[in-house]
N, C-alpha and C. Protein backbone atom coordinates (compact mmCIF):
# COMPACT_ATOMS: atom_id res chain seq x y z
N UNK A 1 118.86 -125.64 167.76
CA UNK A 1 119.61 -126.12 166.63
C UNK A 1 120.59 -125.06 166.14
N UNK A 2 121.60 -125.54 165.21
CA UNK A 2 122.34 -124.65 164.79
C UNK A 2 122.31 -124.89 163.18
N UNK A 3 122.62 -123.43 162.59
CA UNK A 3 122.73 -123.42 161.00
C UNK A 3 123.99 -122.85 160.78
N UNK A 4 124.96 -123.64 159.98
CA UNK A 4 126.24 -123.10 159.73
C UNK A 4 126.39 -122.27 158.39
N UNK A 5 126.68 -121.03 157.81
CA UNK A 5 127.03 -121.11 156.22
C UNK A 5 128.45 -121.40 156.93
N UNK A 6 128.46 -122.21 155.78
CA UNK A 6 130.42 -122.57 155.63
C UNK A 6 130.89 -121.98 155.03
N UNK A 7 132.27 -121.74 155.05
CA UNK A 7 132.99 -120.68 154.27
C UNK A 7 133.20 -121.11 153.50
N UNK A 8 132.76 -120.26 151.81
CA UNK A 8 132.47 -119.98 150.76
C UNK A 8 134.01 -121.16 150.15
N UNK A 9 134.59 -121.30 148.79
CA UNK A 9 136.10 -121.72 148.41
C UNK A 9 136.51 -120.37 148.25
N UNK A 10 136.12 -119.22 148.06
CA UNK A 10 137.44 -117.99 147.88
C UNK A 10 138.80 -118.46 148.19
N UNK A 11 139.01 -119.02 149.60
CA UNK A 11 140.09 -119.22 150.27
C UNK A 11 140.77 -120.47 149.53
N UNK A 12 140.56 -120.95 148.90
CA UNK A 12 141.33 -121.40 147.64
C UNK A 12 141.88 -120.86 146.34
N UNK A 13 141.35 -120.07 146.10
CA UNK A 13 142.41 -119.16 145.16
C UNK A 13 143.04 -118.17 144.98
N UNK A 14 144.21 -117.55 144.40
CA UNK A 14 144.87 -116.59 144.84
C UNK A 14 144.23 -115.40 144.38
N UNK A 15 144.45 -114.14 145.13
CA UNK A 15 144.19 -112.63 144.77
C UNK A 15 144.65 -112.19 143.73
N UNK A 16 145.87 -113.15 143.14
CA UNK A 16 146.49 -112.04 142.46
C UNK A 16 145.93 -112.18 140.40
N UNK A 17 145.88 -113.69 140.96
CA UNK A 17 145.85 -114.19 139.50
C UNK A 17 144.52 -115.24 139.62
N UNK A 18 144.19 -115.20 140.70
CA UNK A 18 142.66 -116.26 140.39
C UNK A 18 142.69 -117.41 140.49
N UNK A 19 143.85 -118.21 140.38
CA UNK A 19 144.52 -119.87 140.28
C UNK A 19 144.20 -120.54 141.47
N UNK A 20 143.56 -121.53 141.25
CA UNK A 20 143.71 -122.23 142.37
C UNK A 20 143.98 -123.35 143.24
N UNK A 21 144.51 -122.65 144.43
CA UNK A 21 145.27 -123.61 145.13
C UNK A 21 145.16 -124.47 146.31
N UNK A 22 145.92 -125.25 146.83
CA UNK A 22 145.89 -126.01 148.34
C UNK A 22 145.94 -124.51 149.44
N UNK A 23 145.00 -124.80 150.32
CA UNK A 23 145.45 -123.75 151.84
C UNK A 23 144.64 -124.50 152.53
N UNK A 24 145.60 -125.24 153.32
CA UNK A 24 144.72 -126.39 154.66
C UNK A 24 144.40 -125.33 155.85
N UNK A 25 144.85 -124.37 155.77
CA UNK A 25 144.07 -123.74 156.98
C UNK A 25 142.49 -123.46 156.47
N UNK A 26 141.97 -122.48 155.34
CA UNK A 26 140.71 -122.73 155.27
C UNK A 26 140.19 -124.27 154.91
N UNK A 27 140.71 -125.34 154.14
CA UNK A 27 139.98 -126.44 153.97
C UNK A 27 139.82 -126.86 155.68
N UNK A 28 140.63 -126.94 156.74
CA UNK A 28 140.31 -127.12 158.25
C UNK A 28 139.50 -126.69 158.93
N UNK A 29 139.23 -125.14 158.61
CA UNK A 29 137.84 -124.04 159.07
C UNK A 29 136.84 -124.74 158.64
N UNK A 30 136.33 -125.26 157.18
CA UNK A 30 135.84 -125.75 156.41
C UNK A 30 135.59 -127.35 156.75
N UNK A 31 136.28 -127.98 156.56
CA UNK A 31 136.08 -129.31 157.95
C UNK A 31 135.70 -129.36 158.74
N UNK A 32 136.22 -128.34 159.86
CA UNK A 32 135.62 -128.32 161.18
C UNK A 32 134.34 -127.97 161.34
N UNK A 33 133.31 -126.99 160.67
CA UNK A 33 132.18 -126.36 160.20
C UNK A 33 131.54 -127.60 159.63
N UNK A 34 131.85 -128.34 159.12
CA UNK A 34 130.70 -129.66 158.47
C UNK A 34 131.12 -130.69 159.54
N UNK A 35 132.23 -131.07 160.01
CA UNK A 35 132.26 -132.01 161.18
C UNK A 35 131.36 -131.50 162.62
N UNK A 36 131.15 -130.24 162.73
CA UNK A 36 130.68 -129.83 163.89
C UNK A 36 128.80 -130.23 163.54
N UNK A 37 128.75 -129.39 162.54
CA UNK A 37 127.13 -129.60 162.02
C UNK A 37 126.87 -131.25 161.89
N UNK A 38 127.53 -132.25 161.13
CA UNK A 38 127.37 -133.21 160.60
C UNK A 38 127.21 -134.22 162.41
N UNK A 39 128.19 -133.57 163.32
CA UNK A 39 127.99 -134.34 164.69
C UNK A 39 126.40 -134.15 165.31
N UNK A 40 126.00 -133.81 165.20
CA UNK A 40 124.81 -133.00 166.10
C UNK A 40 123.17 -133.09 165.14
N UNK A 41 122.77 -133.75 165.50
CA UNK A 41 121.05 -134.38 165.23
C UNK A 41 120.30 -132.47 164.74
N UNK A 42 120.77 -131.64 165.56
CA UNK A 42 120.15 -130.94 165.33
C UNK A 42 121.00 -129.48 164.87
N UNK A 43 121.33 -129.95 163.66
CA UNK A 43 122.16 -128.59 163.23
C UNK A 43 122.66 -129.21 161.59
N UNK A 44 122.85 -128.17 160.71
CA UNK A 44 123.36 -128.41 159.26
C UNK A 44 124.10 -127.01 158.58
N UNK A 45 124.70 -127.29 158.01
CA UNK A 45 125.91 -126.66 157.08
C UNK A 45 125.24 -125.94 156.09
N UNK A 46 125.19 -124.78 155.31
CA UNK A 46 125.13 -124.65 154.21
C UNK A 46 126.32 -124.10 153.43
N UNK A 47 126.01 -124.88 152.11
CA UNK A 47 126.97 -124.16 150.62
C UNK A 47 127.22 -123.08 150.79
N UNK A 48 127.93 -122.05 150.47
CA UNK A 48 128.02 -120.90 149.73
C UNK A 48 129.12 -120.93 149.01
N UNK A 49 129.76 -121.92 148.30
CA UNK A 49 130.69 -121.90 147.00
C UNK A 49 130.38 -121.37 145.67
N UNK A 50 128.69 -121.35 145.82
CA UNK A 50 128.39 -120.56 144.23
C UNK A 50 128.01 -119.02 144.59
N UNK A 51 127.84 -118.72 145.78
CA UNK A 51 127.67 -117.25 146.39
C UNK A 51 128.94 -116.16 145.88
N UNK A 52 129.84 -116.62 145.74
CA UNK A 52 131.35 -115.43 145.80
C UNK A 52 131.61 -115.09 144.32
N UNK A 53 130.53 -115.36 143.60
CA UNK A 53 130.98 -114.82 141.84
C UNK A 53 132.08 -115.39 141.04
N UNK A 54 132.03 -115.17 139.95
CA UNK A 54 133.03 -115.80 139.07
C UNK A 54 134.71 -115.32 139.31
N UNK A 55 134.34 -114.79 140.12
CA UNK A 55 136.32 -114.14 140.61
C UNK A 55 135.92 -114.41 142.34
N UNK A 56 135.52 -115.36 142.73
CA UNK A 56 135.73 -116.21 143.50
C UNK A 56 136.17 -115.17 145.22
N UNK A 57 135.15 -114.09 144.93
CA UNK A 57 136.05 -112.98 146.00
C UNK A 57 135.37 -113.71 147.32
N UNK A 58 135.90 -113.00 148.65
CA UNK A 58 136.75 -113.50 149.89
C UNK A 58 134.37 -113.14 150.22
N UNK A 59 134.16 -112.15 149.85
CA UNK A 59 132.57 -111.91 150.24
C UNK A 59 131.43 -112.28 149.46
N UNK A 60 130.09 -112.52 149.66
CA UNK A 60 128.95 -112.40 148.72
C UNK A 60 129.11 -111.21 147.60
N UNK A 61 128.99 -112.26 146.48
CA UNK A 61 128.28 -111.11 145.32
C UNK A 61 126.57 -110.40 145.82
N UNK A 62 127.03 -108.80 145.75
CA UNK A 62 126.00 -108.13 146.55
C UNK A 62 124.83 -108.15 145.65
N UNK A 63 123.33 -107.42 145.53
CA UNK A 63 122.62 -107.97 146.70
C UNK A 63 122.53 -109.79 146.49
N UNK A 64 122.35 -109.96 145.33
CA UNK A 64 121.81 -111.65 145.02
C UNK A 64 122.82 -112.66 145.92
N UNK A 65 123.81 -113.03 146.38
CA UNK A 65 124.49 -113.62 147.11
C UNK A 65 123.91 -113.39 148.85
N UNK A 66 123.58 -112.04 149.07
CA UNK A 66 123.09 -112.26 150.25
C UNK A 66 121.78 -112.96 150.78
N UNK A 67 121.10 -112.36 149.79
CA UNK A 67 120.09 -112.66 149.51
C UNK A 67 119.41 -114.60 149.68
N UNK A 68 120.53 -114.91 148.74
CA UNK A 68 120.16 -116.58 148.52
C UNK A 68 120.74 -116.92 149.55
N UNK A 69 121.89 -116.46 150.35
CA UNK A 69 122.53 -117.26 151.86
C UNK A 69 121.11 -117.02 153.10
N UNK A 70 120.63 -115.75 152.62
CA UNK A 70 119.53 -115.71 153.98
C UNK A 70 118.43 -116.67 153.34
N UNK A 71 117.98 -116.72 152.31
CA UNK A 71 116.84 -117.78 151.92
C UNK A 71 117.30 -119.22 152.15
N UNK A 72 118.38 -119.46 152.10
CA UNK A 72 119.36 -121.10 152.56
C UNK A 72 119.16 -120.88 154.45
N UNK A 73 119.54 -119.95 154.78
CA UNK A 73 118.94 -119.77 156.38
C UNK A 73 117.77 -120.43 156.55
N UNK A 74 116.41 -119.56 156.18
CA UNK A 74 115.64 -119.86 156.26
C UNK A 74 115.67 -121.18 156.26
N UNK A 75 115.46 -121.61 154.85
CA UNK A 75 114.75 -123.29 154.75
C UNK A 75 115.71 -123.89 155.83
N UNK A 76 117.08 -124.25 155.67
CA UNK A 76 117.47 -124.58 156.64
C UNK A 76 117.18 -124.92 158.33
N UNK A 77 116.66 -123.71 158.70
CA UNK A 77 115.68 -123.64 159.92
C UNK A 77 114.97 -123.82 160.45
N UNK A 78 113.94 -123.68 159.34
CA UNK A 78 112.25 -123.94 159.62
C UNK A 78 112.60 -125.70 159.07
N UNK A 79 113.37 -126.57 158.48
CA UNK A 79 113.47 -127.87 158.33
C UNK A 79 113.81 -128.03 159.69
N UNK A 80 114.47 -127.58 160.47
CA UNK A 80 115.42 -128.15 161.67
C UNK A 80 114.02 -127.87 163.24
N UNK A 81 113.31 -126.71 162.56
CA UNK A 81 112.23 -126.72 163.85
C UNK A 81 110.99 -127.62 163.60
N UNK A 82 110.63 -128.05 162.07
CA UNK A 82 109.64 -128.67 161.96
C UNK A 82 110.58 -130.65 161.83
N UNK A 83 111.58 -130.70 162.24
CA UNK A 83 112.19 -131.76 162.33
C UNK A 83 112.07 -132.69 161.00
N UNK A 84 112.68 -131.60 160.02
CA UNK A 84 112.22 -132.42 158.87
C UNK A 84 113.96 -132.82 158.55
């Protein structure tokens, strides 16, 4: 099976001022990542839109952001080997 994190929205708003905007290249990365998972019996996507902090940066807010993406691993996984 496969477990996707999808990329976070950072890539919707700007660096400079925080605003945010259209960029079809990440909403496409972002598509393609839930169309790929969503095809396949044995594979799923996870969130990380609430992972990147209130200034919406490009990485995990450290440690607690990593933290909750590897615990979303997990369950994720052990659902996909116990075929739940």
């Amino acid at each position: 099976g496969f477990v996707i994190g999808r990329l976070s929205d950072s890539g919707f708003y700007r660096r400079r001022d925080k605003k945010r905007v259209e960029n079809s290249d990440w909403k496409g990365i972002r598509d393609a990542q839930e169309a790929f998972a969503n095809s396949m019996e044995r594979a799923v996507w996870i969130d990380t839109d609430d992972l990147n902090g209130e200034k919406n940066e490009l990485h995990l807010i450290k440690p607690g952001g990593y933290e909750t993406l590897g615990k979303r691993y997990v369950d994720a996984a052990l659902k996909l080997v116990n075929g739940k």
